[in-house]
C-alpha atoms as a PDB file:
ATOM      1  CA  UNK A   1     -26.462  87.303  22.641  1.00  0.00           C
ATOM      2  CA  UNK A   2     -24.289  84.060  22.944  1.00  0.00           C
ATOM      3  CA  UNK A   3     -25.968  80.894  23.685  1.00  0.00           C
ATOM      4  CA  UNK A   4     -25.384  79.247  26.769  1.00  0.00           C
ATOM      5  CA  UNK A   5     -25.159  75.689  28.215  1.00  0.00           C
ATOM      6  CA  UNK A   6     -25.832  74.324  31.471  1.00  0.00           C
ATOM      7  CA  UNK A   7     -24.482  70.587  32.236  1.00  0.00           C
ATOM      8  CA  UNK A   8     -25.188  69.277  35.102  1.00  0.00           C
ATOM      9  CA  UNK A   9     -23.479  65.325  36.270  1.00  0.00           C
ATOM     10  CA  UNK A  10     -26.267  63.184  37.353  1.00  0.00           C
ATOM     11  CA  UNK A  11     -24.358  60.244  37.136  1.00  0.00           C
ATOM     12  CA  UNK A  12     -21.098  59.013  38.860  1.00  0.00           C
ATOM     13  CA  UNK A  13     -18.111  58.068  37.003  1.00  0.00           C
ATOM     14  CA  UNK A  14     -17.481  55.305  39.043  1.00  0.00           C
ATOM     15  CA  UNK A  15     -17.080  52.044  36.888  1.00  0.00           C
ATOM     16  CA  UNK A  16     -16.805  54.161  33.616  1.00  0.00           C
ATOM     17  CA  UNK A  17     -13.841  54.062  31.033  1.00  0.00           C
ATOM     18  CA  UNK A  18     -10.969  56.423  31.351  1.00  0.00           C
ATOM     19  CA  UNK A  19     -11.901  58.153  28.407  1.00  0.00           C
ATOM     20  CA  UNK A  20     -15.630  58.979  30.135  1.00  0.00           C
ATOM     21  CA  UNK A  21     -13.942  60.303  33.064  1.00  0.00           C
ATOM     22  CA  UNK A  22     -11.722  62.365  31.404  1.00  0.00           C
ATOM     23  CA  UNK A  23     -14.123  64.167  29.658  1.00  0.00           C
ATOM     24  CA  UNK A  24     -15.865  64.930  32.337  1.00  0.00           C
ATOM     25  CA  UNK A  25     -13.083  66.191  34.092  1.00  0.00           C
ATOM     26  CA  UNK A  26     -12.496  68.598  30.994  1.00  0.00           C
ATOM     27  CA  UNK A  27     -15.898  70.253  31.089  1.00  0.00           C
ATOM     28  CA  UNK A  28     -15.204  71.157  34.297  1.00  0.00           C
ATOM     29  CA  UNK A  29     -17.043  68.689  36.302  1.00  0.00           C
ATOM     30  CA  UNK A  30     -16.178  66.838  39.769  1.00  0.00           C
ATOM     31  CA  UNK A  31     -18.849  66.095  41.498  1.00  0.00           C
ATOM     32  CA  UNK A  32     -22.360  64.863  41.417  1.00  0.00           C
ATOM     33  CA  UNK A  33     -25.101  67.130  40.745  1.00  0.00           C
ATOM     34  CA  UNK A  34     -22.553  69.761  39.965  1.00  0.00           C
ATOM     35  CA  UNK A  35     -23.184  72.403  37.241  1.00  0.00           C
ATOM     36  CA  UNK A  36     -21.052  74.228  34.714  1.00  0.00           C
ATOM     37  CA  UNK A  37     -22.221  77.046  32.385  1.00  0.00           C
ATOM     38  CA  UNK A  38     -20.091  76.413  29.094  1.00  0.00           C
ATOM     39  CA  UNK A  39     -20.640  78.540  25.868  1.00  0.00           C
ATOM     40  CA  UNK A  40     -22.316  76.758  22.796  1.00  0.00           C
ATOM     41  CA  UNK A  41     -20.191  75.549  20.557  1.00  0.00           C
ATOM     42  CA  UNK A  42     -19.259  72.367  18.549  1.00  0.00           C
ATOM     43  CA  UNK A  43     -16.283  71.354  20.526  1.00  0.00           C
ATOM     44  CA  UNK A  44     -18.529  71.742  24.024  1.00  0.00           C
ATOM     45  CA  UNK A  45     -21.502  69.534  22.140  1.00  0.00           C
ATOM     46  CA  UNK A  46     -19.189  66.579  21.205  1.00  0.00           C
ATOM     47  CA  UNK A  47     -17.705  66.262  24.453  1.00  0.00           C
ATOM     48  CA  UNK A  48     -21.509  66.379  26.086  1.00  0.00           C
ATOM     49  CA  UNK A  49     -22.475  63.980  23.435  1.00  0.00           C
ATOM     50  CA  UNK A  50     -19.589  61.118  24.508  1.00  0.00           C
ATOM     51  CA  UNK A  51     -20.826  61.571  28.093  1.00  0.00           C
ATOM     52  CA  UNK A  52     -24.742  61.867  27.308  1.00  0.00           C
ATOM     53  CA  UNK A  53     -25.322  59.435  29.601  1.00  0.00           C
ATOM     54  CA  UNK A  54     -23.790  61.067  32.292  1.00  0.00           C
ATOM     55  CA  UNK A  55     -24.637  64.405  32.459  1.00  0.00           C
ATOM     56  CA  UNK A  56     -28.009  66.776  31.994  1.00  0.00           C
ATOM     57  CA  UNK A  57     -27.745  69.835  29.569  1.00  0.00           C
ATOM     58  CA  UNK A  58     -30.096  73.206  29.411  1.00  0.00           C
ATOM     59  CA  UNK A  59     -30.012  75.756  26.620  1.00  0.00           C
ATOM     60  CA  UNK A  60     -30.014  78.988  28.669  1.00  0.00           C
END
């Protein structure tokens, strides 16, 4: 079985560099406290990892 990730935006874009919001718009995400279920991989990590801040992430 494939791992899994759930990301979740706590935090608004609002105020953040283009780059920030961007990548958030590419994992799927638009609104706050929205979720996305993404599969596990090492393109999905980096892009969580430049918006750490921003979002919340479960192995599932």
């Amino acid at each position: 079985m494939e791992r899994k990730l759930k990301i979740t935006q706590i935090r608004s874009t609002i105020g953040r560099i283009k780059k920030q919001k961007e990548t958030i718009k590419a994992l799927g995400i638009g609104k706050l406290n929205q979720s996305v279920i993404h599969k596990d991989t090492p393109q999905i990590r980096g892009m969580v990892e430049k918006v750490k801040h921003l979002v919340e992430v479960e192995e599932i």
